[in-house]
C-alpha atoms as a PDB file:
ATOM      1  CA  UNK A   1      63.577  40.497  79.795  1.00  0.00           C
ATOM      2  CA  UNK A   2      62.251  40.714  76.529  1.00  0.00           C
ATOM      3  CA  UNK A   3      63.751  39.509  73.467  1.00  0.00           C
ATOM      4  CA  UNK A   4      65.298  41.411  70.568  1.00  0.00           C
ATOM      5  CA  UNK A   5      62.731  41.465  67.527  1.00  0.00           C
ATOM      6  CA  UNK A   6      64.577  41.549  64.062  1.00  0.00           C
ATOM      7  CA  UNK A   7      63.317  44.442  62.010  1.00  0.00           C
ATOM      8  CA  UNK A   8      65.209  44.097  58.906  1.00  0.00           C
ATOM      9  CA  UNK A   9      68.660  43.207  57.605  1.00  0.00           C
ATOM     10  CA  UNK A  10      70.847  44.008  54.164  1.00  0.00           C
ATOM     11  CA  UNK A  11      74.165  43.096  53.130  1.00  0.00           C
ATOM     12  CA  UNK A  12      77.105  44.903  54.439  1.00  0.00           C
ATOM     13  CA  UNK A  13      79.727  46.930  51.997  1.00  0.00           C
ATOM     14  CA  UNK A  14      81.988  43.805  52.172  1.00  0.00           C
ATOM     15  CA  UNK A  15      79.796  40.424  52.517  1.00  0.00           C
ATOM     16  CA  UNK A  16      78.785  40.379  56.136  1.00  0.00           C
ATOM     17  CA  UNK A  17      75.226  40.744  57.490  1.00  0.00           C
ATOM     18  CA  UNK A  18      73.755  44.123  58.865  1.00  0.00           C
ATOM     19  CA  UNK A  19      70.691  43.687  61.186  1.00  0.00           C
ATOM     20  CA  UNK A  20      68.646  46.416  62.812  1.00  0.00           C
ATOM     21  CA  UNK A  21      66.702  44.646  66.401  1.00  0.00           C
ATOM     22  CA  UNK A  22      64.262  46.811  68.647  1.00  0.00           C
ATOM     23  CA  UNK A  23      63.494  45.673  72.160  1.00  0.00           C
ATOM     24  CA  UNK A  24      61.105  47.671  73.901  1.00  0.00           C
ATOM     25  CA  UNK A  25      61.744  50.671  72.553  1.00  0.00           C
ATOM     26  CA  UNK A  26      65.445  50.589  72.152  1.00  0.00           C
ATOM     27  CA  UNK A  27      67.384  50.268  68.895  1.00  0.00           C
ATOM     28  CA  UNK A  28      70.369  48.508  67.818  1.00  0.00           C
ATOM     29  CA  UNK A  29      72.476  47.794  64.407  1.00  0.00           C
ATOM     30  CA  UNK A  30      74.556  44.993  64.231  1.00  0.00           C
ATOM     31  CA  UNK A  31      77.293  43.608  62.076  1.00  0.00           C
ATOM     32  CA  UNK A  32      77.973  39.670  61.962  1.00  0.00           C
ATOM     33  CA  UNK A  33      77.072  40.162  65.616  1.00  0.00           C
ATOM     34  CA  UNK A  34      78.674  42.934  66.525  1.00  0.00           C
ATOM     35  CA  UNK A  35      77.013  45.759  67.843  1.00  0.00           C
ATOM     36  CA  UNK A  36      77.885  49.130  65.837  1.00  0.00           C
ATOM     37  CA  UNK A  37      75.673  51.207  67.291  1.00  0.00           C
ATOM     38  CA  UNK A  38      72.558  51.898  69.839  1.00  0.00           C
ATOM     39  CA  UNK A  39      69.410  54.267  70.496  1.00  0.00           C
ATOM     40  CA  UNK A  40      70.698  53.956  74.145  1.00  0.00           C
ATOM     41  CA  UNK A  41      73.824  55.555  73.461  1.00  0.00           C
ATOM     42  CA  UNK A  42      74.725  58.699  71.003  1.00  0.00           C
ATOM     43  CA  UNK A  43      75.866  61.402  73.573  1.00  0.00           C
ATOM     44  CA  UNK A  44      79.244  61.466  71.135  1.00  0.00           C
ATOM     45  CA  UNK A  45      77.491  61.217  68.166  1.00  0.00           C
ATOM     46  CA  UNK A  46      75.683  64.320  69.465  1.00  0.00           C
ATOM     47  CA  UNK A  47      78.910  65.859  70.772  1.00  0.00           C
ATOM     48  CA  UNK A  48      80.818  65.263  66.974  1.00  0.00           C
ATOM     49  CA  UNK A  49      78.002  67.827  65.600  1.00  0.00           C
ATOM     50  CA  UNK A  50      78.052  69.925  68.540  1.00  0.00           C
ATOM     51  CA  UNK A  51      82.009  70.873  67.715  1.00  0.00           C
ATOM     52  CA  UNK A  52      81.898  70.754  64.278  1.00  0.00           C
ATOM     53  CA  UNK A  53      78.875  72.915  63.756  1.00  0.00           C
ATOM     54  CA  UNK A  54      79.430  75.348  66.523  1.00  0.00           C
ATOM     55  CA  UNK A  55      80.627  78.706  64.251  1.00  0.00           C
ATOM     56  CA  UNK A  56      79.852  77.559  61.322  1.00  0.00           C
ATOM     57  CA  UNK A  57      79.007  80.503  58.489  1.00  0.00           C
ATOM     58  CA  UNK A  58      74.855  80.925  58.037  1.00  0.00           C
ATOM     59  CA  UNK A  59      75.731  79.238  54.321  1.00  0.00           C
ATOM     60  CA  UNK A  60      77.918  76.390  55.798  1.00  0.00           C
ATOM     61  CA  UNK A  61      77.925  73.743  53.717  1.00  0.00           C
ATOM     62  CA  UNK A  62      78.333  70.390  55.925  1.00  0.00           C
ATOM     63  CA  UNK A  63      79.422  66.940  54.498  1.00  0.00           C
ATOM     64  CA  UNK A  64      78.263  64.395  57.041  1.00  0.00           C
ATOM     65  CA  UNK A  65      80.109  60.623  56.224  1.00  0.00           C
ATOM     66  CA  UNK A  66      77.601  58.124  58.302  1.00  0.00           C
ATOM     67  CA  UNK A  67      74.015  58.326  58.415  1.00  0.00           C
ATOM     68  CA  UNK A  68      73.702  55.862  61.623  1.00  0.00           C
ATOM     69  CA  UNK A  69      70.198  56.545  63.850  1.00  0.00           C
ATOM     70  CA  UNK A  70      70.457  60.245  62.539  1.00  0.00           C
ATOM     71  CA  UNK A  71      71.685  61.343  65.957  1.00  0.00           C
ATOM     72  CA  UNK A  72      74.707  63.433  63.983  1.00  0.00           C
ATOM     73  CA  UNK A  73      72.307  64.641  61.332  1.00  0.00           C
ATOM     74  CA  UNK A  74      69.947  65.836  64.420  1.00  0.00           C
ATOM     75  CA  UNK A  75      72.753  67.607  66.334  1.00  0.00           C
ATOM     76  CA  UNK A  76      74.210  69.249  63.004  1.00  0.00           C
ATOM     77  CA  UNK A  77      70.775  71.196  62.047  1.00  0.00           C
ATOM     78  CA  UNK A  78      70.024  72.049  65.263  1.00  0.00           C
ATOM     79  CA  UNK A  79      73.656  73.806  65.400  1.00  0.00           C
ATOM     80  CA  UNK A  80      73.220  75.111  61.643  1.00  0.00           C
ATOM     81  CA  UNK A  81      70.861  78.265  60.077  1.00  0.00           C
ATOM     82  CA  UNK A  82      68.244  77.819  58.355  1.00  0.00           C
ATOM     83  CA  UNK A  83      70.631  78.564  54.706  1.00  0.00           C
ATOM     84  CA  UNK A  84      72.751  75.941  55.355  1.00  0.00           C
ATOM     85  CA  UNK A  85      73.180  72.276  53.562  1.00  0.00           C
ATOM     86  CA  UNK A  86      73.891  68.957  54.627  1.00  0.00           C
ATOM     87  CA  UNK A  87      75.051  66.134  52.464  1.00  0.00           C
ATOM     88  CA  UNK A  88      74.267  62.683  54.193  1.00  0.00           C
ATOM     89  CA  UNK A  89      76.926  60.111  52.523  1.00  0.00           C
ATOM     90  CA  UNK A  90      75.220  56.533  53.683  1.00  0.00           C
ATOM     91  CA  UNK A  91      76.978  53.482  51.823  1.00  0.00           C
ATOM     92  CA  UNK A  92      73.647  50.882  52.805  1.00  0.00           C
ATOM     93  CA  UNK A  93      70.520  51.986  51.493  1.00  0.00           C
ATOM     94  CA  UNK A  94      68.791  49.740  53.772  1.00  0.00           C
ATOM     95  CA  UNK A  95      70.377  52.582  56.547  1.00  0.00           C
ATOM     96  CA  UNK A  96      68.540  55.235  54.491  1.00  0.00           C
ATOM     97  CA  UNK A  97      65.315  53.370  54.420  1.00  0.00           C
ATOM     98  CA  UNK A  98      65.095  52.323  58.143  1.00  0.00           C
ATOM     99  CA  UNK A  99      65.718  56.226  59.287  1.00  0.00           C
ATOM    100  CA  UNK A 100      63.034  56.988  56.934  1.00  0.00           C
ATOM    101  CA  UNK A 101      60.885  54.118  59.268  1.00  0.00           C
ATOM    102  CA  UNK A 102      61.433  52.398  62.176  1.00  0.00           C
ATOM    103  CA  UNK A 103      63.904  54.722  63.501  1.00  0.00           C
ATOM    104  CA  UNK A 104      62.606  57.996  61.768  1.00  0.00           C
ATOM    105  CA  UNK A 105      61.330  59.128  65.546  1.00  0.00           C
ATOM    106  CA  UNK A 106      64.187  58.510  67.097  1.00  0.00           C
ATOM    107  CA  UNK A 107      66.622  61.972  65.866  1.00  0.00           C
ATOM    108  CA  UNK A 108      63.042  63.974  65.085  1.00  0.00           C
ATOM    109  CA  UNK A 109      63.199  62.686  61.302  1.00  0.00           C
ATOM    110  CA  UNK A 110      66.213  64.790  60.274  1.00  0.00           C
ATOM    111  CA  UNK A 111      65.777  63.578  56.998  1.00  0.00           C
ATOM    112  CA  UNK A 112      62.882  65.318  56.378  1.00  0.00           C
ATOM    113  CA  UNK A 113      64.656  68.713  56.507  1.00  0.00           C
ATOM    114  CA  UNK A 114      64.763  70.317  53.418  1.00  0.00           C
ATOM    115  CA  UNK A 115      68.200  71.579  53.676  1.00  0.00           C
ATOM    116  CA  UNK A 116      69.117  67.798  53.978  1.00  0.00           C
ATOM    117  CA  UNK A 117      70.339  65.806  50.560  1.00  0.00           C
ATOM    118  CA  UNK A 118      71.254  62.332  50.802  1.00  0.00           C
ATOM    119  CA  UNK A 119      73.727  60.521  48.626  1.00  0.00           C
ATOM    120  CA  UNK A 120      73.618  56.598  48.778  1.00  0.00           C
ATOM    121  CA  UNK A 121      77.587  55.821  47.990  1.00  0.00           C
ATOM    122  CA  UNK A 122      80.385  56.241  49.855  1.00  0.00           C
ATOM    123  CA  UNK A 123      82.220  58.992  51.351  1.00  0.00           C
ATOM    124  CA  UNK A 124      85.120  58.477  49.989  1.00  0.00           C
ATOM    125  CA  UNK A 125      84.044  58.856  46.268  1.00  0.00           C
ATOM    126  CA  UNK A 126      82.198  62.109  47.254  1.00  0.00           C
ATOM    127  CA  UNK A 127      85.217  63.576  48.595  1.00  0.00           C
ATOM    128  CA  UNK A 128      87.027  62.327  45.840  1.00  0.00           C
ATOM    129  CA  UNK A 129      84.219  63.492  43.150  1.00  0.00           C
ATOM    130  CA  UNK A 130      82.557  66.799  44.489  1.00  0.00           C
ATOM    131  CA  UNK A 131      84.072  70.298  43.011  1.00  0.00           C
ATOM    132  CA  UNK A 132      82.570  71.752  46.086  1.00  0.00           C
ATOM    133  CA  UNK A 133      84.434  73.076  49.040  1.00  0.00           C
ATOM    134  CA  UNK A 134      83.068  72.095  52.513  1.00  0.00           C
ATOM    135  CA  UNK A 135      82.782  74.083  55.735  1.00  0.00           C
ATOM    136  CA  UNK A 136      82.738  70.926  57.929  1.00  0.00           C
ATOM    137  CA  UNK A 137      83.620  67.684  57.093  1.00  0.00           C
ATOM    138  CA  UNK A 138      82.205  65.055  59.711  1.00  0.00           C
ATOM    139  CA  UNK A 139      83.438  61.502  59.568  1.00  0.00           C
ATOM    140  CA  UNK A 140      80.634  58.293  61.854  1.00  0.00           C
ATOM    141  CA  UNK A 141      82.238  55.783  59.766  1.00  0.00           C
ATOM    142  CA  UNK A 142      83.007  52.715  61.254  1.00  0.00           C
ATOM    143  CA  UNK A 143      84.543  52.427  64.505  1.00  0.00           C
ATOM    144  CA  UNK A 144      86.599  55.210  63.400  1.00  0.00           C
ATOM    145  CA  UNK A 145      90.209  55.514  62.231  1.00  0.00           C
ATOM    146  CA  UNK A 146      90.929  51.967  63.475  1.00  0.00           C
ATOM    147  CA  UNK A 147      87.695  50.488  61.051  1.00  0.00           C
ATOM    148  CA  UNK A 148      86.432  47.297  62.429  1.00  0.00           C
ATOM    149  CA  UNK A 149      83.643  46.471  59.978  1.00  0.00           C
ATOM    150  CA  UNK A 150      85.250  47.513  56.305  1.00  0.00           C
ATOM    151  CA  UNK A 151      88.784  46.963  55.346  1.00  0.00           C
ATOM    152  CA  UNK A 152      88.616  49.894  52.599  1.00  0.00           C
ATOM    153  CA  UNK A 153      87.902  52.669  55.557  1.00  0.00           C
ATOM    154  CA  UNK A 154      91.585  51.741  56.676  1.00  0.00           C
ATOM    155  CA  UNK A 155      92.111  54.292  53.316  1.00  0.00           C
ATOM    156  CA  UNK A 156      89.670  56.507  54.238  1.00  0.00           C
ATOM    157  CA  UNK A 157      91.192  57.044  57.629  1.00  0.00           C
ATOM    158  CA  UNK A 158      94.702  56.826  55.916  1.00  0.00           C
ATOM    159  CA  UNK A 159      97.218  59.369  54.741  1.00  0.00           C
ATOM    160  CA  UNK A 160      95.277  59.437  51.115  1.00  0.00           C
ATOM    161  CA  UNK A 161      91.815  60.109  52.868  1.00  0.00           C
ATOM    162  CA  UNK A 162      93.256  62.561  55.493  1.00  0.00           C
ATOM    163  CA  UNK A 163      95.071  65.030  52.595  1.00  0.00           C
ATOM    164  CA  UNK A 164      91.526  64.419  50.655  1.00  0.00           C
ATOM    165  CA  UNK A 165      89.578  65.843  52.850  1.00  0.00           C
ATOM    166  CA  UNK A 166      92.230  68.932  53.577  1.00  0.00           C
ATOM    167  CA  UNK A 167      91.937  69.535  50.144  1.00  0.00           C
ATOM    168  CA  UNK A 168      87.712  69.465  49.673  1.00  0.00           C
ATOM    169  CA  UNK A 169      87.500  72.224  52.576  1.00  0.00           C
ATOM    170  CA  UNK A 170      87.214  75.660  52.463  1.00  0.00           C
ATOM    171  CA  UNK A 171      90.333  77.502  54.027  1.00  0.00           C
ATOM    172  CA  UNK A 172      89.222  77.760  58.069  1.00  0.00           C
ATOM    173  CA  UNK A 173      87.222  74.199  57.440  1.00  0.00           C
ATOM    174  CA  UNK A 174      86.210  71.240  60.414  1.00  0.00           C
ATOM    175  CA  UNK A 175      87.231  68.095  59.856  1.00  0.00           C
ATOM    176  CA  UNK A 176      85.876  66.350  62.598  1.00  0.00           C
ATOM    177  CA  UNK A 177      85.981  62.375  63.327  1.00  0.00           C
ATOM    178  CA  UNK A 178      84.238  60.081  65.667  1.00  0.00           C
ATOM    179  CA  UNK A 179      86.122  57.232  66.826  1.00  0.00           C
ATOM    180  CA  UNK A 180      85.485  54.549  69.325  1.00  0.00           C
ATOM    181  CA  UNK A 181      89.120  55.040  70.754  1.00  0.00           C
ATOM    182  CA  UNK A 182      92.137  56.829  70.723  1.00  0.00           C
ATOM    183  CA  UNK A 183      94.887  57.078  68.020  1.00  0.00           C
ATOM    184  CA  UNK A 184      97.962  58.792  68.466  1.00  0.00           C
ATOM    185  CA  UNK A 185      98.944  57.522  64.385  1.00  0.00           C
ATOM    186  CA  UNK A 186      96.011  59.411  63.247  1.00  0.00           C
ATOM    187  CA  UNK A 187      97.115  62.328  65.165  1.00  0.00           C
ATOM    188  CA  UNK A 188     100.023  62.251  63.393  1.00  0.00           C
ATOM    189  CA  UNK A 189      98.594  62.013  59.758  1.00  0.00           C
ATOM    190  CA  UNK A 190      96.301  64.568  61.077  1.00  0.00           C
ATOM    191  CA  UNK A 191      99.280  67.115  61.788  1.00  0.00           C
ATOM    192  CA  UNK A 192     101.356  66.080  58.661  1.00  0.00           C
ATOM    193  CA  UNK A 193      98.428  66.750  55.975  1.00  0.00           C
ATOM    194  CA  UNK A 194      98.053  70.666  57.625  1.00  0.00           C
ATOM    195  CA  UNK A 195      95.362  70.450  60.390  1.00  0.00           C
ATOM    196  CA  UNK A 196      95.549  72.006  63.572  1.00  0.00           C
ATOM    197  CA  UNK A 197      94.247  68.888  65.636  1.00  0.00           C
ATOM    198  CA  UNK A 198      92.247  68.950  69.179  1.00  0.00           C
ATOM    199  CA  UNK A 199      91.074  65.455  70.738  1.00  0.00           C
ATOM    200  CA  UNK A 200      87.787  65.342  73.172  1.00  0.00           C
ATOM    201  CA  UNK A 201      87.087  62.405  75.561  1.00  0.00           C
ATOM    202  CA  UNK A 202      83.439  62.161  75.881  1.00  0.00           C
ATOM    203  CA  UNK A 203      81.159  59.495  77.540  1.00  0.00           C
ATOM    204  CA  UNK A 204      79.070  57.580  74.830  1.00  0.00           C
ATOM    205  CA  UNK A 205      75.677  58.667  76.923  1.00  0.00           C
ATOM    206  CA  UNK A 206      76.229  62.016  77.274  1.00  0.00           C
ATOM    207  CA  UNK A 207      75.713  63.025  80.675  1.00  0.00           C
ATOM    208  CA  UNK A 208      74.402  59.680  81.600  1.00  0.00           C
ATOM    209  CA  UNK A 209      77.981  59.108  81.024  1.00  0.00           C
ATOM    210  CA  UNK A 210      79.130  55.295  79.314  1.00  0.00           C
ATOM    211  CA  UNK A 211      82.221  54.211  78.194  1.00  0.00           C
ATOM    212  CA  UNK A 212      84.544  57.118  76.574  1.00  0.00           C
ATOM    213  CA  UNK A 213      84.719  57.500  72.362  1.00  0.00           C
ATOM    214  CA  UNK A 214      87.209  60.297  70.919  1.00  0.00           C
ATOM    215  CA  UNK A 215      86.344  62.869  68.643  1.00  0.00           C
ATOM    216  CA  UNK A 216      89.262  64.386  66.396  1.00  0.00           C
ATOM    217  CA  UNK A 217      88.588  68.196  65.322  1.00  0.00           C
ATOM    218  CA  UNK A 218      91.288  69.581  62.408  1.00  0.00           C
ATOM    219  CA  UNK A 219      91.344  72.723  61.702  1.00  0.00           C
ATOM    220  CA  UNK A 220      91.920  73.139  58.016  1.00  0.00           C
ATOM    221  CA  UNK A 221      95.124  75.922  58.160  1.00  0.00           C
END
């Protein structure tokens, strides 16, 4: 088998080491060893999109938290009209730059869209700092609600970040979040800050199927 080849590494949000390997064609990004995500597997990154974007208005205006291998990017234009706008909110510029490289192929170089703008902070300060008001807000963040990699996405996925991003969408707005696993809690905090909530199981590969991730979808009411 062949060995993983180390393209390129930066420092994580909070200290640790994030590394981007290729091995024959496949991508991966890790964190202090721990595999966050693949080119093998984005069926549910693809799905997120899929729901969020599906009847959206021709002007939607998307807020996309995660730029990852572009896979949600990908799925959200190909949902959206040509007047729409996507905001890509990607903490790690070194996330930015490798989509713009190595892994540009990958997705079909979503960035290159022109109804694509990408913000290098995090998500949390746009919600917190945009006057705008979103018709989809899509969360790739972590491992989802249960964050595994940054100890300040526990707020994000809190009761401060939930009721922040009722209040930056539009009345009839998506809030839709990918998670690794289930989580009744977030459910919960979901229900209490005013969404209507639905929860899909779907494999990680798509219909090559993989291990199942969860997908939240609020309904602003």
């Amino acid at each position: 088998m062949n060995p993983w080849a180390k393209l390129g590494a930066a420092r994580a949000p909070e200290g640790g080491e994030l590394v981007l390997y290729e091995r024959a064609g496949e991508f991966s990004i890790r964190v202090n060893g721990h595999e966050l995500m693949s080119s093998r597997a984005h069926g549910s990154e693809e799905r997120l999109a899929a729901l969020a974007c599906a009847h959206l208005r021709e002007e939607a205006r998307v807020l996309i938290g995660g730029l990852g291998m572009g896979f949600t990017l990908r799925a959200a234009l190909d949902q959206l009209s040509v007047r729409a706008r996507v905001v890509v909110a990607e903490i790690v510029p070194a996330v930015v730059t490798w989509n713009r490289g190595p892994l540009a192929h990958l997705a079909g170089r979503p960035l290159d869209d022109a109804r694509v703008e990408v913000e290098v902070r995090d998500v949390g300060r746009v919600l917190r700092e945009t006057k705008e008001r979103w018709d989809a807000i899509l969360l790739d963040v972590d491992n989802g609600p249960q964050a595994l990699t940054r100890k300040a996405n526990h707020v994000l996925y809190g009761e401060q970040g939930v009721a922040l991003a009722r209040q930056a969408l539009r009345r009839d707005g998506v809030y839709a979040v990918w998670s690794a696993s289930p989580d009744d809690a977030f459910v919960r905090r979901l229900r209490k800050a005013g969404f209507a909530v639905e929860t899909h199981e779907v494999p990680a590969r798509g219909r090559a199927g993989g291990p199942l991730h969860t997908i939240f979808l609020g309904r602003s009411l």
